[in-house]
PDB file of N, CA and C in Angstrom:
ATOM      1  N   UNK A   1       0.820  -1.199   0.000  1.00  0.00           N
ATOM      2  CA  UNK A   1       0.000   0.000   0.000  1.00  0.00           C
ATOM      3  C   UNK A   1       0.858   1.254   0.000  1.00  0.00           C
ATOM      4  N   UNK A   2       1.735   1.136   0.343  1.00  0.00           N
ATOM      5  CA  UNK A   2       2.988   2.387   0.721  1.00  0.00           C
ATOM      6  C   UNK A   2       3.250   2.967  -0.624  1.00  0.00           C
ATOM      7  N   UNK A   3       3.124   2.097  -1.596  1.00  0.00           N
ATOM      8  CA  UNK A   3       3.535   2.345  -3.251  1.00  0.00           C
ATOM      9  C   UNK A   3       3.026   3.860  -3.761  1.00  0.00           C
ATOM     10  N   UNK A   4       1.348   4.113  -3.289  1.00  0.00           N
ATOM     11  CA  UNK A   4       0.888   4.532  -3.601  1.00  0.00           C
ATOM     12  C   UNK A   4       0.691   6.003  -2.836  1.00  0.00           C
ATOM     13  N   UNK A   5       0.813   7.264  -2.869  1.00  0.00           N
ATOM     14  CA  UNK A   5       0.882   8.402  -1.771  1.00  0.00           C
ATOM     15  C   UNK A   5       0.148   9.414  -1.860  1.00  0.00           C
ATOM     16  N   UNK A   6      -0.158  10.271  -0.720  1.00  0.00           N
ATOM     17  CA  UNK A   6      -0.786  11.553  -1.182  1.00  0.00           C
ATOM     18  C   UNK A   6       0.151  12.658  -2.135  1.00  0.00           C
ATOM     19  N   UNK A   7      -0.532  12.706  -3.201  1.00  0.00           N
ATOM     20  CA  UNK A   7       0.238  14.101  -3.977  1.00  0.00           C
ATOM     21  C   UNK A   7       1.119  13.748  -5.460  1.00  0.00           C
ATOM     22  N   UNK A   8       1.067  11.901  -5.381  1.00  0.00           N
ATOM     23  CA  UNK A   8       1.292  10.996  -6.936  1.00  0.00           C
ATOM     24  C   UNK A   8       0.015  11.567  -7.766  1.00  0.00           C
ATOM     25  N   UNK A   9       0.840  11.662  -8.841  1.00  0.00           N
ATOM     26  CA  UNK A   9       0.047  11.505  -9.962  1.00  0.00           C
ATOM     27  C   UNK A   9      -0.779  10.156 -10.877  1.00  0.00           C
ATOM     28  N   UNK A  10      -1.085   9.972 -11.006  1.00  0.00           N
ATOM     29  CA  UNK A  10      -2.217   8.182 -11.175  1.00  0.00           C
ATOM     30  C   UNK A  10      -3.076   8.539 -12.242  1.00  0.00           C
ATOM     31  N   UNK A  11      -3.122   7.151 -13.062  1.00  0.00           N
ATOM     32  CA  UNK A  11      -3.962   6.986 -13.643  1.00  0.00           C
ATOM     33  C   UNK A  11      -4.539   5.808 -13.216  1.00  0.00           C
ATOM     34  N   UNK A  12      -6.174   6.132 -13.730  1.00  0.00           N
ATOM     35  CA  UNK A  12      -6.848   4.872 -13.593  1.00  0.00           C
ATOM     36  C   UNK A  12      -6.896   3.855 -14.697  1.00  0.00           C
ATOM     37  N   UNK A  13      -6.911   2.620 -14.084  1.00  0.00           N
ATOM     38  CA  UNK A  13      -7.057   1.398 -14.901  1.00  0.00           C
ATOM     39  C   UNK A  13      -7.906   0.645 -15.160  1.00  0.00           C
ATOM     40  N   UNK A  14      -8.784   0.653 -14.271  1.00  0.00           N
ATOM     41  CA  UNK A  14     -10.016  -0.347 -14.620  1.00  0.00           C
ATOM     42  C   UNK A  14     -11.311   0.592 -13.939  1.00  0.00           C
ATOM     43  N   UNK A  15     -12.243  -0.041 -14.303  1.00  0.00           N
ATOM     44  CA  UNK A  15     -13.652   0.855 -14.037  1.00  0.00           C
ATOM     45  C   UNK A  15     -14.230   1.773 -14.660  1.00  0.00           C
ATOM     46  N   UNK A  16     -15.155   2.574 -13.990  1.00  0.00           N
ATOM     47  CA  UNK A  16     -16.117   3.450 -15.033  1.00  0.00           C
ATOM     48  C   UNK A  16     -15.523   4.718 -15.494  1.00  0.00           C
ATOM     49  N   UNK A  17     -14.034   5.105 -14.996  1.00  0.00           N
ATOM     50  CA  UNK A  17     -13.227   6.270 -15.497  1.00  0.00           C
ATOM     51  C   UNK A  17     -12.088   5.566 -15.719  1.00  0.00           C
ATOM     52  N   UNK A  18     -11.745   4.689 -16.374  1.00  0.00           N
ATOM     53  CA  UNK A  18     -11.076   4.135 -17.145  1.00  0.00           C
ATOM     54  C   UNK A  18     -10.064   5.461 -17.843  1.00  0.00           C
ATOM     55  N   UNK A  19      -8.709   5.562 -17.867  1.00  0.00           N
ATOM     56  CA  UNK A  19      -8.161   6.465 -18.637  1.00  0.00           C
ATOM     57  C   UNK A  19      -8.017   7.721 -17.867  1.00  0.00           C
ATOM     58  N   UNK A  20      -8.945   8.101 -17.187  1.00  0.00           N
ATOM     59  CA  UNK A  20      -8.792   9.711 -16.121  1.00  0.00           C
ATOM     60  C   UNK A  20      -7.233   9.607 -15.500  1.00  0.00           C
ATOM     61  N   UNK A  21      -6.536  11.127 -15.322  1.00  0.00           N
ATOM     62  CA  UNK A  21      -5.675  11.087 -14.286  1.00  0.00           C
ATOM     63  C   UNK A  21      -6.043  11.677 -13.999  1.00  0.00           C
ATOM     64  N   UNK A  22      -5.397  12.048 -12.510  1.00  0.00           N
ATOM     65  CA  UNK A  22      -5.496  12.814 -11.772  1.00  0.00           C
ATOM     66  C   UNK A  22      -4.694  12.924 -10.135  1.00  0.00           C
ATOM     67  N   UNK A  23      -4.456  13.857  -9.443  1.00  0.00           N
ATOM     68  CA  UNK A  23      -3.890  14.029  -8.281  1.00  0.00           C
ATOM     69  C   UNK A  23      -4.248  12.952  -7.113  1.00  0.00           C
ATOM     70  N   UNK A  24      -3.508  12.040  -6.096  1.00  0.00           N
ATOM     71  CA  UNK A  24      -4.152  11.493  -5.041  1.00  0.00           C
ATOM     72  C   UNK A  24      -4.468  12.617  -4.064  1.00  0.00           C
ATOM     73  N   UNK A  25      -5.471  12.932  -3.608  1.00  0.00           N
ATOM     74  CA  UNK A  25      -5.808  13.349  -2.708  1.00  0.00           C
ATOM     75  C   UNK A  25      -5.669  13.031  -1.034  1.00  0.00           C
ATOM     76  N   UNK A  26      -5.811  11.719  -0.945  1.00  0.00           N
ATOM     77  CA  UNK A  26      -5.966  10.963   0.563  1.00  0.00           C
ATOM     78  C   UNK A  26      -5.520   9.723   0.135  1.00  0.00           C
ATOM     79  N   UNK A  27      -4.911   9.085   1.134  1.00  0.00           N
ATOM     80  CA  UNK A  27      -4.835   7.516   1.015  1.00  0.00           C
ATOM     81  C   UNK A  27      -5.581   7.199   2.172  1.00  0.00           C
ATOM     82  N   UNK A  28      -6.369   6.028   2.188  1.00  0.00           N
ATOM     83  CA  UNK A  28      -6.736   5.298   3.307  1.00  0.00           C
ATOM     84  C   UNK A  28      -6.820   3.676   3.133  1.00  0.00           C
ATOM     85  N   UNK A  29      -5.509   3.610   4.022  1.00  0.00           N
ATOM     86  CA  UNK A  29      -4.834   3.182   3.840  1.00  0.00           C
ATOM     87  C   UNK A  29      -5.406   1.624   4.724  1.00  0.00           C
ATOM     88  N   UNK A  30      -6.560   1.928   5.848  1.00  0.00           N
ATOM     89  CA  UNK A  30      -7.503   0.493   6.327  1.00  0.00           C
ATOM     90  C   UNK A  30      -7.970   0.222   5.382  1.00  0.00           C
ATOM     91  N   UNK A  31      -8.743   0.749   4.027  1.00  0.00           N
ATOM     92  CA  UNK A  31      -9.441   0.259   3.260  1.00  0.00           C
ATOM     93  C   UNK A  31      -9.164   0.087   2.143  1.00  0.00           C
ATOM     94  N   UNK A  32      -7.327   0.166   2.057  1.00  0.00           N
ATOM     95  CA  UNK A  32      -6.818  -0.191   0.590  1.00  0.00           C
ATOM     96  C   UNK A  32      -7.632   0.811  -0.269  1.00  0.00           C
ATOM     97  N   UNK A  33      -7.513   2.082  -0.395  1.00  0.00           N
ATOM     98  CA  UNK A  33      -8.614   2.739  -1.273  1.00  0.00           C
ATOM     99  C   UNK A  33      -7.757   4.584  -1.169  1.00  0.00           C
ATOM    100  N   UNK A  34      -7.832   5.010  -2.394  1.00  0.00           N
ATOM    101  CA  UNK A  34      -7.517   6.135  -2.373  1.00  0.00           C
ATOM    102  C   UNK A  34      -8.743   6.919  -2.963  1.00  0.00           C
ATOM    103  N   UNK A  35      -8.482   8.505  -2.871  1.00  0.00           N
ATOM    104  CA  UNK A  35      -9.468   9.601  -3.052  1.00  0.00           C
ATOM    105  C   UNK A  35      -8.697  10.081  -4.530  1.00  0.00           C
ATOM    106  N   UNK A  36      -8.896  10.148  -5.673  1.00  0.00           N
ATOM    107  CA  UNK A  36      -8.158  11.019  -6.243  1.00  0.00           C
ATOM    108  C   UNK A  36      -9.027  12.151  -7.041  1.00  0.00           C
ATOM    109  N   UNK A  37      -8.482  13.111  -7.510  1.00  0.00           N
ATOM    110  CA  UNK A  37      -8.820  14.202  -7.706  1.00  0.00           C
ATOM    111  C   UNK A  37      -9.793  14.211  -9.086  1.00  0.00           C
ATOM    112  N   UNK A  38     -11.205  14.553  -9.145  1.00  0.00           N
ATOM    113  CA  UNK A  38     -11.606  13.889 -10.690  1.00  0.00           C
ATOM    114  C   UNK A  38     -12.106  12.994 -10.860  1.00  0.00           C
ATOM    115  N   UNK A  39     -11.634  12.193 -10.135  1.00  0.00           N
ATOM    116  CA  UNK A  39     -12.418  10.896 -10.325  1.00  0.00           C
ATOM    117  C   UNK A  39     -13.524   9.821  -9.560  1.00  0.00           C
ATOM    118  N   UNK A  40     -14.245   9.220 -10.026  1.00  0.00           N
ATOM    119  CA  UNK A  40     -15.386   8.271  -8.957  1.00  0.00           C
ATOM    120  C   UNK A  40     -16.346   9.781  -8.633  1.00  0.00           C
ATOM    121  N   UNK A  41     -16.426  10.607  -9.654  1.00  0.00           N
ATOM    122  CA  UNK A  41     -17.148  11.203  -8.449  1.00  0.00           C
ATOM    123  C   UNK A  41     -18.837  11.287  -7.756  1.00  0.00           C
ATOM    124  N   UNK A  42     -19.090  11.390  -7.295  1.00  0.00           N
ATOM    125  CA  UNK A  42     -20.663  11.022  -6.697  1.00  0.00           C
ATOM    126  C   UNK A  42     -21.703  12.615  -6.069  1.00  0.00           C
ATOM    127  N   UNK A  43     -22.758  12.262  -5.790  1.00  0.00           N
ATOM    128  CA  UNK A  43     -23.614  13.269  -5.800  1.00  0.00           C
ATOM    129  C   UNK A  43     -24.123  13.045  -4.153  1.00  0.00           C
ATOM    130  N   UNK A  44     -24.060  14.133  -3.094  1.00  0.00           N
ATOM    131  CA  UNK A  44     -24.339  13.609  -1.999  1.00  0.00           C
ATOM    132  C   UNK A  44     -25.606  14.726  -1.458  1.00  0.00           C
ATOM    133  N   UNK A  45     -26.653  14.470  -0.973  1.00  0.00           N
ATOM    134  CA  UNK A  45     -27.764  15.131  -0.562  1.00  0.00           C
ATOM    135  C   UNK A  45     -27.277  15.589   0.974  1.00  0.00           C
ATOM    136  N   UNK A  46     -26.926  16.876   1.598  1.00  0.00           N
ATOM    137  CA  UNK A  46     -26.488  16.991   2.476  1.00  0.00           C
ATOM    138  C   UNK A  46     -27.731  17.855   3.209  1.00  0.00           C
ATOM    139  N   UNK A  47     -28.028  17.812   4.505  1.00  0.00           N
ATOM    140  CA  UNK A  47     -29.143  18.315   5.326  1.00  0.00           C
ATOM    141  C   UNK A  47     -28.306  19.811   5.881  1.00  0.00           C
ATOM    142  N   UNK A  48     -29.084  20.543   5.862  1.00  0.00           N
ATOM    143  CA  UNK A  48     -28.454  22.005   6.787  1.00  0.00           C
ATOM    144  C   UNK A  48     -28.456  21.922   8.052  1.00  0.00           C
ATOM    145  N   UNK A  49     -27.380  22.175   8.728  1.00  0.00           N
ATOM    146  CA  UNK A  49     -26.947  21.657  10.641  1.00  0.00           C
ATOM    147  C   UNK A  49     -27.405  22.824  11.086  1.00  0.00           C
ATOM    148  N   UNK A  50     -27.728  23.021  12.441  1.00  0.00           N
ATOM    149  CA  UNK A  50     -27.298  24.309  13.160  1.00  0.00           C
ATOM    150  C   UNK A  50     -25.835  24.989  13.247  1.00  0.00           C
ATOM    151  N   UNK A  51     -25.128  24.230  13.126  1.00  0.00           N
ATOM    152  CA  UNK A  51     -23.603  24.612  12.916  1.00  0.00           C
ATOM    153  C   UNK A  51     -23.323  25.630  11.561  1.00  0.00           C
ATOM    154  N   UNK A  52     -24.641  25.748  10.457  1.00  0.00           N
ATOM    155  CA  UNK A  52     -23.945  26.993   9.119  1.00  0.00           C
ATOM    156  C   UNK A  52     -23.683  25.952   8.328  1.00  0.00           C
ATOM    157  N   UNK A  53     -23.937  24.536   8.519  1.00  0.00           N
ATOM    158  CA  UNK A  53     -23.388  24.010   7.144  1.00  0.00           C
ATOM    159  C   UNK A  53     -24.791  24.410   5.934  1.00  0.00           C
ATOM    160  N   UNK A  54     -24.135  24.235   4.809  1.00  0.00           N
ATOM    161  CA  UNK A  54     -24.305  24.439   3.112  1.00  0.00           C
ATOM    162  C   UNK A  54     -25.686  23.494   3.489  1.00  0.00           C
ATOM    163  N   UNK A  55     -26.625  23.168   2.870  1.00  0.00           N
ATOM    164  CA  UNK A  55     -27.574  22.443   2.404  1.00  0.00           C
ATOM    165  C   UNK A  55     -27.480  22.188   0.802  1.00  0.00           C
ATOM    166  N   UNK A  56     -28.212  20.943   0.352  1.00  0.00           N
ATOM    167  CA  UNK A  56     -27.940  20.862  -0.907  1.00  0.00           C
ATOM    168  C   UNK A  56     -27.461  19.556  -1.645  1.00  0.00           C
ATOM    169  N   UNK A  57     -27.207  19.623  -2.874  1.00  0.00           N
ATOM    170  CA  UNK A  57     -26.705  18.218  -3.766  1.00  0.00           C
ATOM    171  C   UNK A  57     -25.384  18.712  -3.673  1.00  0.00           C
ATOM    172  N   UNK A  58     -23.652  18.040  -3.266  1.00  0.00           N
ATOM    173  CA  UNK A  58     -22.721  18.221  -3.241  1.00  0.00           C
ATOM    174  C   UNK A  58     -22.131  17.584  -4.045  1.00  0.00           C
ATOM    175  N   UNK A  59     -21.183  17.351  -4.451  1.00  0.00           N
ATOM    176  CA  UNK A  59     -20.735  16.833  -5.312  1.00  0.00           C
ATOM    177  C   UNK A  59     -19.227  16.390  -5.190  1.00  0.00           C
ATOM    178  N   UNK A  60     -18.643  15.164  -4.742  1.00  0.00           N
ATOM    179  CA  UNK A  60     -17.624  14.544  -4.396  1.00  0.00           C
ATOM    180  C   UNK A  60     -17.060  13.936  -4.838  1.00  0.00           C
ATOM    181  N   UNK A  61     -15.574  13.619  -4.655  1.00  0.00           N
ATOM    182  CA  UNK A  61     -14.993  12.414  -4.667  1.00  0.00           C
ATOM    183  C   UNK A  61     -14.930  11.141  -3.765  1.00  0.00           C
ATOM    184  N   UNK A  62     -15.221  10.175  -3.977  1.00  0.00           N
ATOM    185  CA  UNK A  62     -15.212   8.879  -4.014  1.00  0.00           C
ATOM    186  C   UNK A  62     -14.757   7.996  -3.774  1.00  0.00           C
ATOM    187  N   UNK A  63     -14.068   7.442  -2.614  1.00  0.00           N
ATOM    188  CA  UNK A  63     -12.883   6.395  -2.745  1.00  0.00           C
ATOM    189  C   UNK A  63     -12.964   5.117  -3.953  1.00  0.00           C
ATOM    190  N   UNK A  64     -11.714   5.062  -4.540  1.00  0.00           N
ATOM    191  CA  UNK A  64     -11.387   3.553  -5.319  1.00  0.00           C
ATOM    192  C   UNK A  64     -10.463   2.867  -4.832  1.00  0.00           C
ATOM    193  N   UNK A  65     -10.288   1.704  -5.162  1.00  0.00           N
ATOM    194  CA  UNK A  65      -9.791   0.472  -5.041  1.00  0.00           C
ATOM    195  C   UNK A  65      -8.236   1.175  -5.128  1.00  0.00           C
ATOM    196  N   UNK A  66      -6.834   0.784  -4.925  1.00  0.00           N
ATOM    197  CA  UNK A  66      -5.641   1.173  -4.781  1.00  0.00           C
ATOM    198  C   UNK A  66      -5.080   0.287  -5.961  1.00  0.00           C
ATOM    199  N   UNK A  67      -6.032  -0.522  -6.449  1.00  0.00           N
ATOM    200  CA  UNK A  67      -5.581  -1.864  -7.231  1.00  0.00           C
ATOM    201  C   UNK A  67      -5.436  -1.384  -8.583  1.00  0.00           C
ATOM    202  N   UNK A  68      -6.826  -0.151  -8.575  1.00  0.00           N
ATOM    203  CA  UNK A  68      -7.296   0.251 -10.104  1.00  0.00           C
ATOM    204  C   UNK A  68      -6.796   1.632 -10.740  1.00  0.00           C
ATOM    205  N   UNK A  69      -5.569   1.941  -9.464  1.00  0.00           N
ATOM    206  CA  UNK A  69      -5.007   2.963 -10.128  1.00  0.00           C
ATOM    207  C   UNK A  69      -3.453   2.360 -10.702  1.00  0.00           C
ATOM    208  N   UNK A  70      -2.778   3.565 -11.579  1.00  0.00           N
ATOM    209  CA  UNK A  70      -1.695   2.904 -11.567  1.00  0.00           C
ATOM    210  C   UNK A  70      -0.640   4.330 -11.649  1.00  0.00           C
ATOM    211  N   UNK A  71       0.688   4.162 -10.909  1.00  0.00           N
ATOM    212  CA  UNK A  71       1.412   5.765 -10.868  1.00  0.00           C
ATOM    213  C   UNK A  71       1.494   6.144 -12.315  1.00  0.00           C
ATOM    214  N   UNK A  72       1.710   7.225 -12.572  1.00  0.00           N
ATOM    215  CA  UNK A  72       2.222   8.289 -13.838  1.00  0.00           C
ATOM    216  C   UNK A  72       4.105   8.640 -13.671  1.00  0.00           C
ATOM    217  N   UNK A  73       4.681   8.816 -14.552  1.00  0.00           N
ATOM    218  CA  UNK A  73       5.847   8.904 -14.755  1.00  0.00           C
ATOM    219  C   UNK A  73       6.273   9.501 -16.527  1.00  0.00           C
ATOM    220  N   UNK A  74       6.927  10.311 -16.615  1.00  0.00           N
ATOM    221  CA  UNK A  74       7.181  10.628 -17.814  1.00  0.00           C
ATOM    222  C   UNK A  74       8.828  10.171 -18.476  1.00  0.00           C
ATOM    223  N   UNK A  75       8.623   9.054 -19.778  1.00  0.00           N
ATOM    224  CA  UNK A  75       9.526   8.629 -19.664  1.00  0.00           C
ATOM    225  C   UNK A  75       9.846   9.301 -21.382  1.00  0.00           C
ATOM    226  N   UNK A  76      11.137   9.588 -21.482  1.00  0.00           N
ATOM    227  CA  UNK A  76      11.020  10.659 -22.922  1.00  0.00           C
ATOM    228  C   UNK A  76       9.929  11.601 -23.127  1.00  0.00           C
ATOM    229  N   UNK A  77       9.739  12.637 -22.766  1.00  0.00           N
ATOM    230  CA  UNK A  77       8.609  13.228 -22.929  1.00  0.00           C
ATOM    231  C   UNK A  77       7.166  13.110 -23.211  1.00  0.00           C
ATOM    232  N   UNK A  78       7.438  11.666 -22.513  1.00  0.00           N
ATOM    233  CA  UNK A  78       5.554  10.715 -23.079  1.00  0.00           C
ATOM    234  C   UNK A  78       5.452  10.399 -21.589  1.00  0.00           C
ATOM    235  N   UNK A  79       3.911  10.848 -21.385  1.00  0.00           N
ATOM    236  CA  UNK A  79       3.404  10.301 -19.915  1.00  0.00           C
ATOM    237  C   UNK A  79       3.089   8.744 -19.888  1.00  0.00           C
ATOM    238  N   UNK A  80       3.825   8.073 -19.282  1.00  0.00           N
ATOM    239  CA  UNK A  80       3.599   6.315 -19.227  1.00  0.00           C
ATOM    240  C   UNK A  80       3.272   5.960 -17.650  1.00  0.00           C
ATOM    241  N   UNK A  81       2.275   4.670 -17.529  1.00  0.00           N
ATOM    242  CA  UNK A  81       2.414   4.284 -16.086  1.00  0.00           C
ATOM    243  C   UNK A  81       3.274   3.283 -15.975  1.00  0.00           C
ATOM    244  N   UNK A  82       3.467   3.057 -14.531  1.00  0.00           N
ATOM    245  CA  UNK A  82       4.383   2.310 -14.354  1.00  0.00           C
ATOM    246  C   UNK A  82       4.373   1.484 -12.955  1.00  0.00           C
ATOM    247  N   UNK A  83       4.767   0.526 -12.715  1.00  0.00           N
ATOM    248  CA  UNK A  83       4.827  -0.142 -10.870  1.00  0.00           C
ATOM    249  C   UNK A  83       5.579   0.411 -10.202  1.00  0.00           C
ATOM    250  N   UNK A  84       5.572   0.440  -8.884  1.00  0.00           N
ATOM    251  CA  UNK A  84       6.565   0.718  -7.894  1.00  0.00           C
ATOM    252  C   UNK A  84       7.110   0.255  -7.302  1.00  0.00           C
ATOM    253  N   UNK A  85       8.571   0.029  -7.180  1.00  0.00           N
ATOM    254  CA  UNK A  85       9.595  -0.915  -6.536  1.00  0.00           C
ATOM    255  C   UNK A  85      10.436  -0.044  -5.575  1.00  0.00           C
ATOM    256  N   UNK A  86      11.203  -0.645  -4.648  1.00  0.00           N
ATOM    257  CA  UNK A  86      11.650   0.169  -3.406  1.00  0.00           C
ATOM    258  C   UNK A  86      13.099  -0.488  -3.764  1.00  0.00           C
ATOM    259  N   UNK A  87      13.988   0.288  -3.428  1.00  0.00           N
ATOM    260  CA  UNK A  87      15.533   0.006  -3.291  1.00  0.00           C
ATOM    261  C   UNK A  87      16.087   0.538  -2.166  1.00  0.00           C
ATOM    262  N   UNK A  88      17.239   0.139  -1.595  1.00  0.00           N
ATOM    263  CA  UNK A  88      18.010   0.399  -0.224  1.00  0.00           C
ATOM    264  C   UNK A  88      19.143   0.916  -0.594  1.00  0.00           C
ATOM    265  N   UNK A  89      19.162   2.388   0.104  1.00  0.00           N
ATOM    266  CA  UNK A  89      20.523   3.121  -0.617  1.00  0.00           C
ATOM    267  C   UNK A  89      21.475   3.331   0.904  1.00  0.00           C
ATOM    268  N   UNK A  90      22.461   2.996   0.525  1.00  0.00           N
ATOM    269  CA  UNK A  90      23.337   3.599   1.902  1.00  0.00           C
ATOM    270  C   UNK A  90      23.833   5.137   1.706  1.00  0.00           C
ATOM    271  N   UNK A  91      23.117   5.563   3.350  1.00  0.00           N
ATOM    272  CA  UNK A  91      23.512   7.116   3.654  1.00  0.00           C
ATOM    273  C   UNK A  91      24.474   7.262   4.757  1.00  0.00           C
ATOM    274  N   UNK A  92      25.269   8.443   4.644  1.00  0.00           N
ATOM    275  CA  UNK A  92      25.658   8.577   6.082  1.00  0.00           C
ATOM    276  C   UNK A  92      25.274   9.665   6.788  1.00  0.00           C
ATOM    277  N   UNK A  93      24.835   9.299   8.373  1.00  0.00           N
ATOM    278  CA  UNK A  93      23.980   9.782   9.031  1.00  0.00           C
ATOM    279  C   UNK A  93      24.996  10.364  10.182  1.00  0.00           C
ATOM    280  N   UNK A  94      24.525  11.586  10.760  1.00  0.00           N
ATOM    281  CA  UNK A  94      25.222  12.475  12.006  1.00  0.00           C
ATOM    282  C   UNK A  94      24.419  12.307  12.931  1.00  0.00           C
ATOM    283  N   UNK A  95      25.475  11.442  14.338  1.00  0.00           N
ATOM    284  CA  UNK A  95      24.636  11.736  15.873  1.00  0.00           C
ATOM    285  C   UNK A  95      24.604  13.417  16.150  1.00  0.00           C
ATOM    286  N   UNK A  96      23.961  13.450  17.447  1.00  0.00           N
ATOM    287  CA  UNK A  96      24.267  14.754  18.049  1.00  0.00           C
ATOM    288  C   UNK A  96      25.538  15.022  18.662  1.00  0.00           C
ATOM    289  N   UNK A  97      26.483  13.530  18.556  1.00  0.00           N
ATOM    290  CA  UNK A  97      27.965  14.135  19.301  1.00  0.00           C
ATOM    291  C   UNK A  97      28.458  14.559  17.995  1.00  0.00           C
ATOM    292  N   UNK A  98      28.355  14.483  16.795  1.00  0.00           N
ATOM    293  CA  UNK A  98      29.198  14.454  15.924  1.00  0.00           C
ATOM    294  C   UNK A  98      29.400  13.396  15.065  1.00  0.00           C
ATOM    295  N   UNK A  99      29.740  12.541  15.804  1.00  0.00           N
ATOM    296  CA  UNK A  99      30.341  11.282  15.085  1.00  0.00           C
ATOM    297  C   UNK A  99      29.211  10.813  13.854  1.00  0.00           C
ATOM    298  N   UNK A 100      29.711  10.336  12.859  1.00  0.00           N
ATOM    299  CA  UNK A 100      29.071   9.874  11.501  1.00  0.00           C
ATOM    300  C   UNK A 100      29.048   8.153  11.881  1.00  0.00           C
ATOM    301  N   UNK A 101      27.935   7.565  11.170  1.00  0.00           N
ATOM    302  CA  UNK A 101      27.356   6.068  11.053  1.00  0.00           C
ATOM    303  C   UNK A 101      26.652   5.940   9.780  1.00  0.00           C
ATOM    304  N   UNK A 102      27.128   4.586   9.368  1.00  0.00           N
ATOM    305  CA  UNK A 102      26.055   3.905   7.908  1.00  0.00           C
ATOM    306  C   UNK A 102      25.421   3.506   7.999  1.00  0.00           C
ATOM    307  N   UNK A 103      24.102   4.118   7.447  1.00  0.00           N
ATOM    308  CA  UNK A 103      22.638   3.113   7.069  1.00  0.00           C
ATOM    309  C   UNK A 103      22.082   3.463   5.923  1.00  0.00           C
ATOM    310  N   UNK A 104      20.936   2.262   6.461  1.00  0.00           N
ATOM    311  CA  UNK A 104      20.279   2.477   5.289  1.00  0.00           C
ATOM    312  C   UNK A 104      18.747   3.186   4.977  1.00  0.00           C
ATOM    313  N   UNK A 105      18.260   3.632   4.001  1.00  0.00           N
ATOM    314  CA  UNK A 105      17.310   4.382   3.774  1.00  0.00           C
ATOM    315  C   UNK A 105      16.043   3.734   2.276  1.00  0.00           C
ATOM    316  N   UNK A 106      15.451   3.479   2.569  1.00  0.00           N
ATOM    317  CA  UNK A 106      14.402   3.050   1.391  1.00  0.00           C
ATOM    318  C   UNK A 106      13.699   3.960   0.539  1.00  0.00           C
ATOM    319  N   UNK A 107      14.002   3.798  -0.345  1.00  0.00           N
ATOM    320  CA  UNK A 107      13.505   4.725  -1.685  1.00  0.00           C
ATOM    321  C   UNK A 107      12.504   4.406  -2.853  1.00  0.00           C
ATOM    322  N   UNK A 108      11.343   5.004  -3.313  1.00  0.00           N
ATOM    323  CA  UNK A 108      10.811   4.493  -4.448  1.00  0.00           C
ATOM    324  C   UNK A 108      11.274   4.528  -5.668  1.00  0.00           C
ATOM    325  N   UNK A 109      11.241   4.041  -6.096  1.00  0.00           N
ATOM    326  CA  UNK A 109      11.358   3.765  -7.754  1.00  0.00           C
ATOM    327  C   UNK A 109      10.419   3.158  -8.960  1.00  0.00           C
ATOM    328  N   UNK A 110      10.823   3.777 -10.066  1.00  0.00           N
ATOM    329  CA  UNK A 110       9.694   3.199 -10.926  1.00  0.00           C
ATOM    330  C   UNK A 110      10.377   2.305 -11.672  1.00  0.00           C
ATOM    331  N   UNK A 111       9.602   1.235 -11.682  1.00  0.00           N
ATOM    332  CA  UNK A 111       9.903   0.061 -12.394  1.00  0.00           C
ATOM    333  C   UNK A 111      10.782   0.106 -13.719  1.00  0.00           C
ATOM    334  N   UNK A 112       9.776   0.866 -14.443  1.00  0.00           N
ATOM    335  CA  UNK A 112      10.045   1.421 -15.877  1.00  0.00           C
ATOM    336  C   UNK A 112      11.509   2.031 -15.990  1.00  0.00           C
ATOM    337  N   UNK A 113      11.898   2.882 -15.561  1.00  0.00           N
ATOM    338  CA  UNK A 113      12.724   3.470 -15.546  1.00  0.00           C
ATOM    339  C   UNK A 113      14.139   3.333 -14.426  1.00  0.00           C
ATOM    340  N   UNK A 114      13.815   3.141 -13.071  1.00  0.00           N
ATOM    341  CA  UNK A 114      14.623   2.928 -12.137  1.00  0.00           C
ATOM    342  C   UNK A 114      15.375   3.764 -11.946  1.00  0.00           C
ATOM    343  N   UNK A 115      14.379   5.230 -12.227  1.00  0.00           N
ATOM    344  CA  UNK A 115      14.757   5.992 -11.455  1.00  0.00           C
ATOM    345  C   UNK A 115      13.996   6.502  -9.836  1.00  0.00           C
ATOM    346  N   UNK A 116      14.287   7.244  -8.981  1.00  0.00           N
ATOM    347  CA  UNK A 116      14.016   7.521  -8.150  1.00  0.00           C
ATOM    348  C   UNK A 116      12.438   8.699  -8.312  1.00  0.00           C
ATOM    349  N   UNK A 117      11.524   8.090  -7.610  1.00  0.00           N
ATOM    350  CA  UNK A 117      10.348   8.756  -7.464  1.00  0.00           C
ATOM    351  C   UNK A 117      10.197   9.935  -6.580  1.00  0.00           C
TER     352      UNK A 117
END
């Protein structure tokens, strides 16, 4: 689920917006399901609160499946999707005395390309 983040660019793959991209908005991440920007979207009948809320037909986004999107990446000046794979890069890291230590750090990458996301 980590593959996928708030603020990737995605296209969809399967379902009734087939082809849409658009921005992730939210991940939620109990229900395997993201929000993205544009898409799934739905019509919600909302009641007026004492609190000042809006009354009215609203108009939203939708959670989908995490399965049915897929990331965006531009590879030669053509927008392509692609999977996401993680690699382990060694950094070197500073305590607060000073002294330097090696580790390691996990990074995304796109399949396609292998470069860094």
């Amino acid at each position: 689920m980590a593959s996928i983040r708030k603020g990737d660019q995605v296209r969809v793959i399967a379902g009734k917006d087939k082809g849409v991209e658009g921005k992730v908005l939210e991940v939620l991440t109990d229900r395997d399901r993201v929000i993205v920007e544009g898409v799934n979207r739905v019509k919600k009948h909302r009641r007026a609160t004492q609190a000042g809320g809006e009354a009215g037909i609203i108009t939203a986004e939708a959670p989908v499946h995490v399965s049915n999107v897929a990331l965006v990446v531009e590879v030669d000046g053509e927008k392509t999707t692609t999977r996401v794979g993680f690699r382990r890069d060694t950094v070197t890291k500073t305590r607060p005395d000073g002294s330097e230590y090696e580790a390691e750090r996990s990074v995304r990458i796109a399949t396609k390309t292998g470069k860094e996301i």
